[in-house]
C-alpha atoms as a PDB file:
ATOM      1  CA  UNK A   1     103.694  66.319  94.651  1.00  0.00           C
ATOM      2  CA  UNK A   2     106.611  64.615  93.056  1.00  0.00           C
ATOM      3  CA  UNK A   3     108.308  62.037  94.892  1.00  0.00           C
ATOM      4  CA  UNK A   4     112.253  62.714  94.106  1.00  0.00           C
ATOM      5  CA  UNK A   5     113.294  58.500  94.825  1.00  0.00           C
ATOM      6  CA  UNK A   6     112.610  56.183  92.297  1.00  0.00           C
ATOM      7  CA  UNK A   7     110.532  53.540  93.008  1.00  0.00           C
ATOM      8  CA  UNK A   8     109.715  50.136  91.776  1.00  0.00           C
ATOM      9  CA  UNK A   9     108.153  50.858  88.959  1.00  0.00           C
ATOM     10  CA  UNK A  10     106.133  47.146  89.266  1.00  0.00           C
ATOM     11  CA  UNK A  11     103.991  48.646  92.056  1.00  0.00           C
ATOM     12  CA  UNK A  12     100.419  49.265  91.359  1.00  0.00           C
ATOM     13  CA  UNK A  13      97.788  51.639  93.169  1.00  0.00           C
ATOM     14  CA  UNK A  14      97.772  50.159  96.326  1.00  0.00           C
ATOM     15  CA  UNK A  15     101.588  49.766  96.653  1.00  0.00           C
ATOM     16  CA  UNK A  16     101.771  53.359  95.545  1.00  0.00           C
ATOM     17  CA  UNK A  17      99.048  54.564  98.036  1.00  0.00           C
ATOM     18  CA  UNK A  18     101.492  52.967 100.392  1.00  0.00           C
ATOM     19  CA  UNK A  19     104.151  55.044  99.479  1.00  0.00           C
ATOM     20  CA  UNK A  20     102.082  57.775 100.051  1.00  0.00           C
ATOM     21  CA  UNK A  21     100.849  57.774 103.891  1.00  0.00           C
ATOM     22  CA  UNK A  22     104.204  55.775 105.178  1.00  0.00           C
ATOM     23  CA  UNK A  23     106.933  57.712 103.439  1.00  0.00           C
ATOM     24  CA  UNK A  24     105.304  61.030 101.780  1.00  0.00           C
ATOM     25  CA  UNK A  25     103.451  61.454 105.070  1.00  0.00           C
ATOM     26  CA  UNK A  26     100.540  62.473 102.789  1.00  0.00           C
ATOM     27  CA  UNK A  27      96.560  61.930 102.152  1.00  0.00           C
ATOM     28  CA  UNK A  28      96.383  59.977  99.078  1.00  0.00           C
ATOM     29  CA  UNK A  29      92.325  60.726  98.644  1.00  0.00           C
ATOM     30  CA  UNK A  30      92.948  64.829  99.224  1.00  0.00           C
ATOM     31  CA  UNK A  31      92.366  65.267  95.788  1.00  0.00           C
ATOM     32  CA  UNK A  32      96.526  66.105  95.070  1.00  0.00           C
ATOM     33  CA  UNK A  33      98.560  64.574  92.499  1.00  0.00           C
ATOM     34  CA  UNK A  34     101.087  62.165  93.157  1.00  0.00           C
ATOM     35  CA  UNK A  35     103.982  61.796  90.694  1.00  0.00           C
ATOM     36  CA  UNK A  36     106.763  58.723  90.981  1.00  0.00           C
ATOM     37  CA  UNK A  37     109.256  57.688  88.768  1.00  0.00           C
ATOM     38  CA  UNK A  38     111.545  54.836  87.772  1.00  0.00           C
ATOM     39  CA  UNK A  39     115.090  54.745  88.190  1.00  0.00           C
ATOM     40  CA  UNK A  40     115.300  54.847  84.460  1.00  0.00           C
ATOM     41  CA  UNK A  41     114.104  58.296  83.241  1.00  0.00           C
ATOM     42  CA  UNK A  42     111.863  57.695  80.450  1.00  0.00           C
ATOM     43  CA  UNK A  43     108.971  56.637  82.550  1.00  0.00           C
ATOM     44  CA  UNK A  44     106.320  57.745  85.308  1.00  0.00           C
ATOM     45  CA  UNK A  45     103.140  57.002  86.654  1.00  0.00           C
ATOM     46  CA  UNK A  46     100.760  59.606  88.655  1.00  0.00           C
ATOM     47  CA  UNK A  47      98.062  58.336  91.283  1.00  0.00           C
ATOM     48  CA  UNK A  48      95.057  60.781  92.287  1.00  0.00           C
ATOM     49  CA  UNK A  49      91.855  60.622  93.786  1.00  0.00           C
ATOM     50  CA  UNK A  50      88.827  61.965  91.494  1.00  0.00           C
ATOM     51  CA  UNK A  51      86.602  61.872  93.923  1.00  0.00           C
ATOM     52  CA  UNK A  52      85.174  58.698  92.714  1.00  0.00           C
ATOM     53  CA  UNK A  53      88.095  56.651  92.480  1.00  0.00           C
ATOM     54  CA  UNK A  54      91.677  56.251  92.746  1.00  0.00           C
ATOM     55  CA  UNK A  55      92.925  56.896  89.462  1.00  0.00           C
ATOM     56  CA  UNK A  56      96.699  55.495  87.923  1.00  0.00           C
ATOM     57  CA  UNK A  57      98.295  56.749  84.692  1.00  0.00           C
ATOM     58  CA  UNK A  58     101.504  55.520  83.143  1.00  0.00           C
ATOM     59  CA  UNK A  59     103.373  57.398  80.587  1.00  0.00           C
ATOM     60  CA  UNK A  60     107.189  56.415  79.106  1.00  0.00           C
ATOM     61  CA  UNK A  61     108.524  58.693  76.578  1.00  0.00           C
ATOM     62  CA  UNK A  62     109.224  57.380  72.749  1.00  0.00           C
ATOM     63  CA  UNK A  63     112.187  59.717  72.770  1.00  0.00           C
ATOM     64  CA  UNK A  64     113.983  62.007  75.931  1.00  0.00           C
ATOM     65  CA  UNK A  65     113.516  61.643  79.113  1.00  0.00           C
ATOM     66  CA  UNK A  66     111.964  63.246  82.060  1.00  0.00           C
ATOM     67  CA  UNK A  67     113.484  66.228  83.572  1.00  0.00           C
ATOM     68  CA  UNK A  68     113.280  65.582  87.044  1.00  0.00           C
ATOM     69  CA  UNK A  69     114.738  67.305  90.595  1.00  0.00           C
ATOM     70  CA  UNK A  70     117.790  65.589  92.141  1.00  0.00           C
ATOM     71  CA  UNK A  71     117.498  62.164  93.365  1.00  0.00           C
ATOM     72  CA  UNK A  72     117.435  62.527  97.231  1.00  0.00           C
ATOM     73  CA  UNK A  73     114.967  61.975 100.164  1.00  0.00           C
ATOM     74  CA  UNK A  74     111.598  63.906 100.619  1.00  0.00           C
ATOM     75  CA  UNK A  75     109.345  65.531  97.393  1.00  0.00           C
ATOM     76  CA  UNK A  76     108.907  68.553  95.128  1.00  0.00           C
ATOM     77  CA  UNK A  77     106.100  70.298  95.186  1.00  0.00           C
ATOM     78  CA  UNK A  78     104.834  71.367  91.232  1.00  0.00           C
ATOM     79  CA  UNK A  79     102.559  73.986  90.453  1.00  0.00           C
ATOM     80  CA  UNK A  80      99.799  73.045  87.802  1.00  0.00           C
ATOM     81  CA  UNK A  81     101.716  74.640  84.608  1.00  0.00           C
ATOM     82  CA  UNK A  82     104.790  72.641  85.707  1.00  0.00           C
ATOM     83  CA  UNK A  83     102.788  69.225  86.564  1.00  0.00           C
ATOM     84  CA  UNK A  84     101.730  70.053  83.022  1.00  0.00           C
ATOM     85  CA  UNK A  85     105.447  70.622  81.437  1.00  0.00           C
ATOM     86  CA  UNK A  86     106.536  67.664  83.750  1.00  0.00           C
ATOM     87  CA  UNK A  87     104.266  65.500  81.829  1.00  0.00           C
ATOM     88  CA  UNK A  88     104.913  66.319  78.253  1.00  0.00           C
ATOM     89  CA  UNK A  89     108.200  65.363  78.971  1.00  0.00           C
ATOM     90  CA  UNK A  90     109.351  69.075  78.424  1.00  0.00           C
ATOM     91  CA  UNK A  91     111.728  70.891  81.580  1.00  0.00           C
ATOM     92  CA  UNK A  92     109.708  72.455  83.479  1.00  0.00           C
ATOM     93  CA  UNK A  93     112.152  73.697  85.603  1.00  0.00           C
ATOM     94  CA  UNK A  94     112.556  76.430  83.340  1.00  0.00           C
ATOM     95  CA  UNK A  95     109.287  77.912  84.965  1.00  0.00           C
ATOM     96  CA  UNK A  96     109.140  79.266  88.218  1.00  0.00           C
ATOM     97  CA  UNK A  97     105.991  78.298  90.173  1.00  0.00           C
ATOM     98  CA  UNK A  98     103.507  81.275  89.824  1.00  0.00           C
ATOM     99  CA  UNK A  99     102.091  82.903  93.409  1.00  0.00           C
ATOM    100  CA  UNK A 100      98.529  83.891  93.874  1.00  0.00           C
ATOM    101  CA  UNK A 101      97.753  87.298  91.749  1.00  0.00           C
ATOM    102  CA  UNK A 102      97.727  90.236  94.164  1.00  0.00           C
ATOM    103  CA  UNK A 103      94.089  90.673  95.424  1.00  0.00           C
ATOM    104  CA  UNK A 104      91.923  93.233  93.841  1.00  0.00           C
ATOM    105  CA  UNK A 105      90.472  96.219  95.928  1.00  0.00           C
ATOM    106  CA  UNK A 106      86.744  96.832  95.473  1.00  0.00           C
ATOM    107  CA  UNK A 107      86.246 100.793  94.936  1.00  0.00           C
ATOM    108  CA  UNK A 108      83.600 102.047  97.336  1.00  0.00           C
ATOM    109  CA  UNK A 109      80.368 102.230  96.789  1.00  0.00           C
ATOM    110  CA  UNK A 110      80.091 106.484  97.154  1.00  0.00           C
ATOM    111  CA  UNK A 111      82.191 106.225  94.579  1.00  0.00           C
ATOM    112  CA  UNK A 112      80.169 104.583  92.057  1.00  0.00           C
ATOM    113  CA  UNK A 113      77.367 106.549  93.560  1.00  0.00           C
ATOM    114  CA  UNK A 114      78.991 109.968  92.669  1.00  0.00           C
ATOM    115  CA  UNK A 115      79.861 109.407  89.029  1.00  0.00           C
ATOM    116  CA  UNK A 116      76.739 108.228  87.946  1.00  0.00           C
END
């Protein structure tokens, strides 16, 4: 879940967390990602839950910057391959967020039964 505002980037996890139940509305031990990033383009920082622990990382590019959705209120929600994109700094808008693979009928048992 990306949060589209930037923030001030000198909050730490609990400042973040914050930001997560009063304005995201959202569970920050659920297990989801939580992406923020600075009003200068370059940088982010993620929180998540392991299970264990709250977890921060902080990343700012050596060259580029971030391609991120439009600044306005509210968040984006990233599939994993995009989370993934988002983070190597590459645009991962380019890929659309994948849906479920159609479910797989199981063939029926006489079936099996009759060509054996």
């Amino acid at each position: 879940m990306v949060a589209s505002k930037p923030i001030d980037f000198r909050k730490g996890m609990d400042g973040l967390v914050a930001i997560v139940t009063e304005v995201l509305a959202a569970d920050p031990f659920a297990g989801d990602v939580f992406v923020f990033r600075a009003k200068r383009t370059d940088r982010i920082k993620l929180i998540l839950w392991d299970g264990s622990g709250l977890c921060m990382v902080t990343k700012r590019l050596e060259a580029g910057n971030f391609t991120w959705p439009p600044v306005q209120g509210g968040v984006v929600t990233l599939s994993a391959p995009q989370l993934r994109m988002l983070f190597s700094g590459m645009d991962w808008t380019q890929i659309p967020a994948r849906s479920p693979p159609p479910s797989r009928t199981s063939m029926p048992t006489e079936n099996l039964q009759a060509s054996a």
